[in-house]
C-alpha atoms as a PDB file:
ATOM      1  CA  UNK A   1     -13.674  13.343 -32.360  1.00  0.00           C
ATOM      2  CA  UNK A   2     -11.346  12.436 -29.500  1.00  0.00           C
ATOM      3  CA  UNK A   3     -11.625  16.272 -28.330  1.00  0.00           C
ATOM      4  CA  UNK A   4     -15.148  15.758 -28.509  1.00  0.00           C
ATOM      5  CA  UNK A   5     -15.531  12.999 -26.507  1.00  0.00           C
ATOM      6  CA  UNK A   6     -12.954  14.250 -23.694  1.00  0.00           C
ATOM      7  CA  UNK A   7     -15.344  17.494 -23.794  1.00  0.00           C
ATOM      8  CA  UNK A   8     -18.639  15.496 -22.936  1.00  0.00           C
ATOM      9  CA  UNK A   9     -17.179  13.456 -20.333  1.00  0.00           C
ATOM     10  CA  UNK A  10     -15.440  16.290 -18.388  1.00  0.00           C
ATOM     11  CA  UNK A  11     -18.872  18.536 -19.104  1.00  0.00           C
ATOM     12  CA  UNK A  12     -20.948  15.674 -16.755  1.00  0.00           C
ATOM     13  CA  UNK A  13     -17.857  14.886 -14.464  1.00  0.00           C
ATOM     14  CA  UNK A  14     -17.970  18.547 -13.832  1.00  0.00           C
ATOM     15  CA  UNK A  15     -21.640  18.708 -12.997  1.00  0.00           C
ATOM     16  CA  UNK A  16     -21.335  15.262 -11.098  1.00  0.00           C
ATOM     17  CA  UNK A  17     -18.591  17.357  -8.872  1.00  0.00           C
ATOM     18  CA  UNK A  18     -21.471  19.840  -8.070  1.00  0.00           C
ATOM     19  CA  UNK A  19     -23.766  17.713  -7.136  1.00  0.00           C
ATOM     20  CA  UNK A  20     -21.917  15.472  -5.064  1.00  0.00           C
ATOM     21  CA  UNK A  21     -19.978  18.248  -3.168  1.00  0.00           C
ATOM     22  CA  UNK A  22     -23.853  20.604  -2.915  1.00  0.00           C
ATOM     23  CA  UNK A  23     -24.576  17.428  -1.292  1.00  0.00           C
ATOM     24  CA  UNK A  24     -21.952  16.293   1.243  1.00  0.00           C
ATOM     25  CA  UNK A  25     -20.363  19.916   1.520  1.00  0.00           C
ATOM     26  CA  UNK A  26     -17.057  21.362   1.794  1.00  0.00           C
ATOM     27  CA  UNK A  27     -14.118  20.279   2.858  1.00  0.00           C
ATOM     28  CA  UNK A  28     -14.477  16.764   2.829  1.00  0.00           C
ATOM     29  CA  UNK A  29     -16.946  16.458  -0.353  1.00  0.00           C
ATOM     30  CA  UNK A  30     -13.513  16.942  -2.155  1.00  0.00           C
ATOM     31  CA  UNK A  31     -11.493  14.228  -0.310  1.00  0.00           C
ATOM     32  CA  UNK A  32     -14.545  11.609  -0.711  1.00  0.00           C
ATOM     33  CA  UNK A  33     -14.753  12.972  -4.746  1.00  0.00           C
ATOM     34  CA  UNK A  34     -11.393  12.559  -5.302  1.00  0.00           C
ATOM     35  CA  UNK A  35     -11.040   9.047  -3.646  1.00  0.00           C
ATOM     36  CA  UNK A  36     -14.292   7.798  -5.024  1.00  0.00           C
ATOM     37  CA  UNK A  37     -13.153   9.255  -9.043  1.00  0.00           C
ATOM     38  CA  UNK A  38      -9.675   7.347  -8.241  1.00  0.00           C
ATOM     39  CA  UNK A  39     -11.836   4.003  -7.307  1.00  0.00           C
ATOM     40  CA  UNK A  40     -13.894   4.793 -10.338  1.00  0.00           C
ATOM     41  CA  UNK A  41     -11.095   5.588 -12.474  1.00  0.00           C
ATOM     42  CA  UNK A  42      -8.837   2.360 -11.923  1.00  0.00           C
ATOM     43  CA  UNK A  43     -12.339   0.449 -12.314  1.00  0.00           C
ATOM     44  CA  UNK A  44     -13.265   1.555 -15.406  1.00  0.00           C
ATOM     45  CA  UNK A  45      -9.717   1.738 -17.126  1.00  0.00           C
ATOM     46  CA  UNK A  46      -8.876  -1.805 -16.432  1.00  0.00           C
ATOM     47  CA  UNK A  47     -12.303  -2.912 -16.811  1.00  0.00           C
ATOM     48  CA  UNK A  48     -12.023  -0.800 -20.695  1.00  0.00           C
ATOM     49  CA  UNK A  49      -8.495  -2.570 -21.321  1.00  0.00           C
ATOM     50  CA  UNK A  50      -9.705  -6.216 -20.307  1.00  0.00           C
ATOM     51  CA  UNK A  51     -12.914  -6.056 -21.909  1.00  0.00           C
ATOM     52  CA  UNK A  52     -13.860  -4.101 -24.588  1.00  0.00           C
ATOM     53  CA  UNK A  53     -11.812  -4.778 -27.726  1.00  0.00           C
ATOM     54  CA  UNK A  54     -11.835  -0.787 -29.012  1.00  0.00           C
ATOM     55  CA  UNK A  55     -11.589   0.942 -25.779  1.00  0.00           C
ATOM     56  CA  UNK A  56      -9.651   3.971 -27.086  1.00  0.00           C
ATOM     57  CA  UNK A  57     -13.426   5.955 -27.366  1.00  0.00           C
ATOM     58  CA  UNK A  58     -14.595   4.774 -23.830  1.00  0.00           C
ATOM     59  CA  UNK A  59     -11.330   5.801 -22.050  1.00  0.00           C
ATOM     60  CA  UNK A  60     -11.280   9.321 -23.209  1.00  0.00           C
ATOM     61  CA  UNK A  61     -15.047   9.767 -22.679  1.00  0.00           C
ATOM     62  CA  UNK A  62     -15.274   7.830 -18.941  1.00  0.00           C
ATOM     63  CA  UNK A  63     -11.246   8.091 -18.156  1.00  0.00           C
ATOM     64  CA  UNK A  64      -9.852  11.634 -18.838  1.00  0.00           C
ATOM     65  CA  UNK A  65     -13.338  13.108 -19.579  1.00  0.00           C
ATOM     66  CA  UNK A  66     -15.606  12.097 -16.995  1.00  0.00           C
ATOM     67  CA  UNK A  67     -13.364  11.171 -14.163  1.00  0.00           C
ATOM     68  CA  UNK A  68     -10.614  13.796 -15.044  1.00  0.00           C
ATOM     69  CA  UNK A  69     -13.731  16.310 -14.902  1.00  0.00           C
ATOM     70  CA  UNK A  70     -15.560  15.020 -11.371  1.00  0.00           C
ATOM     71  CA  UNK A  71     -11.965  14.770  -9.762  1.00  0.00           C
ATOM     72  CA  UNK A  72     -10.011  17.850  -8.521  1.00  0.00           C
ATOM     73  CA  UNK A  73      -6.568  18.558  -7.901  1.00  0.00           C
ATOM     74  CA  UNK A  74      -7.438  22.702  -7.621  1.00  0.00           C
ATOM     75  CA  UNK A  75      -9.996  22.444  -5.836  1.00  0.00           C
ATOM     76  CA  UNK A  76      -8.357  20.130  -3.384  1.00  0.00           C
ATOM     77  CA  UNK A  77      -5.210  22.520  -2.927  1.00  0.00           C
ATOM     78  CA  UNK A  78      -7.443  25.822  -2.497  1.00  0.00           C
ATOM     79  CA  UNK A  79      -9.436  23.712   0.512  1.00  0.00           C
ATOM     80  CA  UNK A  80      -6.144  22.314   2.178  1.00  0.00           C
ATOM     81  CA  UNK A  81      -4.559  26.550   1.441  1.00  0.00           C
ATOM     82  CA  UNK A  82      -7.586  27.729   3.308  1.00  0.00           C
ATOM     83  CA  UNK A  83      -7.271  24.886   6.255  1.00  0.00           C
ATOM     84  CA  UNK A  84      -3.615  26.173   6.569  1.00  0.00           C
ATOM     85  CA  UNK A  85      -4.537  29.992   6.427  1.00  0.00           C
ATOM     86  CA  UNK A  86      -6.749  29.360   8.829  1.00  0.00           C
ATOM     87  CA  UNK A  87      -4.096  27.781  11.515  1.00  0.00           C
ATOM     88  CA  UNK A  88      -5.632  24.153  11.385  1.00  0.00           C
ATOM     89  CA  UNK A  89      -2.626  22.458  10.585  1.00  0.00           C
ATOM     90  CA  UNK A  90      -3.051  19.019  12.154  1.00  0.00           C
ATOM     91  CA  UNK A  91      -6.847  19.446  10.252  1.00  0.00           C
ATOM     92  CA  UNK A  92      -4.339  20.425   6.581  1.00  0.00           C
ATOM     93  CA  UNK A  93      -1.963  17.533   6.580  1.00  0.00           C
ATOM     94  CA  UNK A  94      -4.350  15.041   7.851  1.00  0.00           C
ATOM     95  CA  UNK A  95      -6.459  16.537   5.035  1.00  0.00           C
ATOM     96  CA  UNK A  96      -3.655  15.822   2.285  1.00  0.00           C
ATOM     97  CA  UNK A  97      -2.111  13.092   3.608  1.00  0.00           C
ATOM     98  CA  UNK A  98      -5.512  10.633   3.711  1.00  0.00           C
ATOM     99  CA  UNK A  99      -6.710  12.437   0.803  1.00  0.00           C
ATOM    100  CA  UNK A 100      -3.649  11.031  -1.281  1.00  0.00           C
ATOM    101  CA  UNK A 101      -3.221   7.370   0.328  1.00  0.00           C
ATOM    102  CA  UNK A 102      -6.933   7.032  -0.008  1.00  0.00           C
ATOM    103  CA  UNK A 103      -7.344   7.792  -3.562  1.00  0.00           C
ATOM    104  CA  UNK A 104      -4.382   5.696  -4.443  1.00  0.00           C
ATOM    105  CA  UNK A 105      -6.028   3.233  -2.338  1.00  0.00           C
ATOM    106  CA  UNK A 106      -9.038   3.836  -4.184  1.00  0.00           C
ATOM    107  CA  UNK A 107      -7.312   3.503  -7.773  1.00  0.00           C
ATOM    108  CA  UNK A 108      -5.747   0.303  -6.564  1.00  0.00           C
ATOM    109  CA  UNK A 109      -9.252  -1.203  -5.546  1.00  0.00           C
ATOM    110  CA  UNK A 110     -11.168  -0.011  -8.385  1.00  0.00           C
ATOM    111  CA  UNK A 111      -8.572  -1.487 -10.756  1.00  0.00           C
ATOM    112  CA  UNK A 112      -8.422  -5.382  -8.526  1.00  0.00           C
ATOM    113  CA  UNK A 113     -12.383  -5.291  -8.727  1.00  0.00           C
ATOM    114  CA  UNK A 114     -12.095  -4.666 -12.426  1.00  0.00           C
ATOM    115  CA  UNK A 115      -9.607  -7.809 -13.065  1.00  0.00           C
ATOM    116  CA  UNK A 116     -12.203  -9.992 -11.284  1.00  0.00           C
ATOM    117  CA  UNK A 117     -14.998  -9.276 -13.426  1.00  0.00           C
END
């Protein structure tokens, strides 16, 4: 069951990825998909924990399934390989460095907001 539920998470993270970055377009789509699943993420982990009594189910379904599927790490490295490749160094480790700060930034916040409620 817990495969299961890990499965249909990371199935509509995944398609929530494509959308999102079809939308906002490449390379940044990433950075704002990875910081907003790290918000989401620390929201919805601490929320799960601090709320909801049997939260095993929700956190492999929203945590590693969901958010584990719309986040990146791959996808991220190819984009900041191909910035590099491309001679645009200042552009690659601005690229990594914000992209990292940001979506522990964005874990951090989600996670406060989720103690408050």
């Amino acid at each position: 069951m817990n495969l299961l539920l890990v499965a249909l998470g990371g199935a509509f993270g995944s398609v929530a990825r494509y959308g999102v970055a079809a939308i906002l377009h490449r390379p940044y789509a990433i950075f704002y998909i990875n910081v907003f699943g790290s918000f989401l993420l620390g929201l919805i982990m601490v929320f799960l924990m601090r709320h909801v009594q049997e939260s095993k189910s929700m956190q492999l379904l929203l945590g590693v399934g969901f958010c584990g599927g719309f986040t990146t790490f791959s996808t991220f490295s190819m984009e900041a390989w191909e910035m590099f490749a491309a001679d645009k160094f200042t552009q690659a480790f601005t690229y990594i460095g914000a992209s990292v700060v940001c979506s522990i930034l964005g874990f951090g916040l989600g996670a406060y907001l989720a103690k408050t409620i």
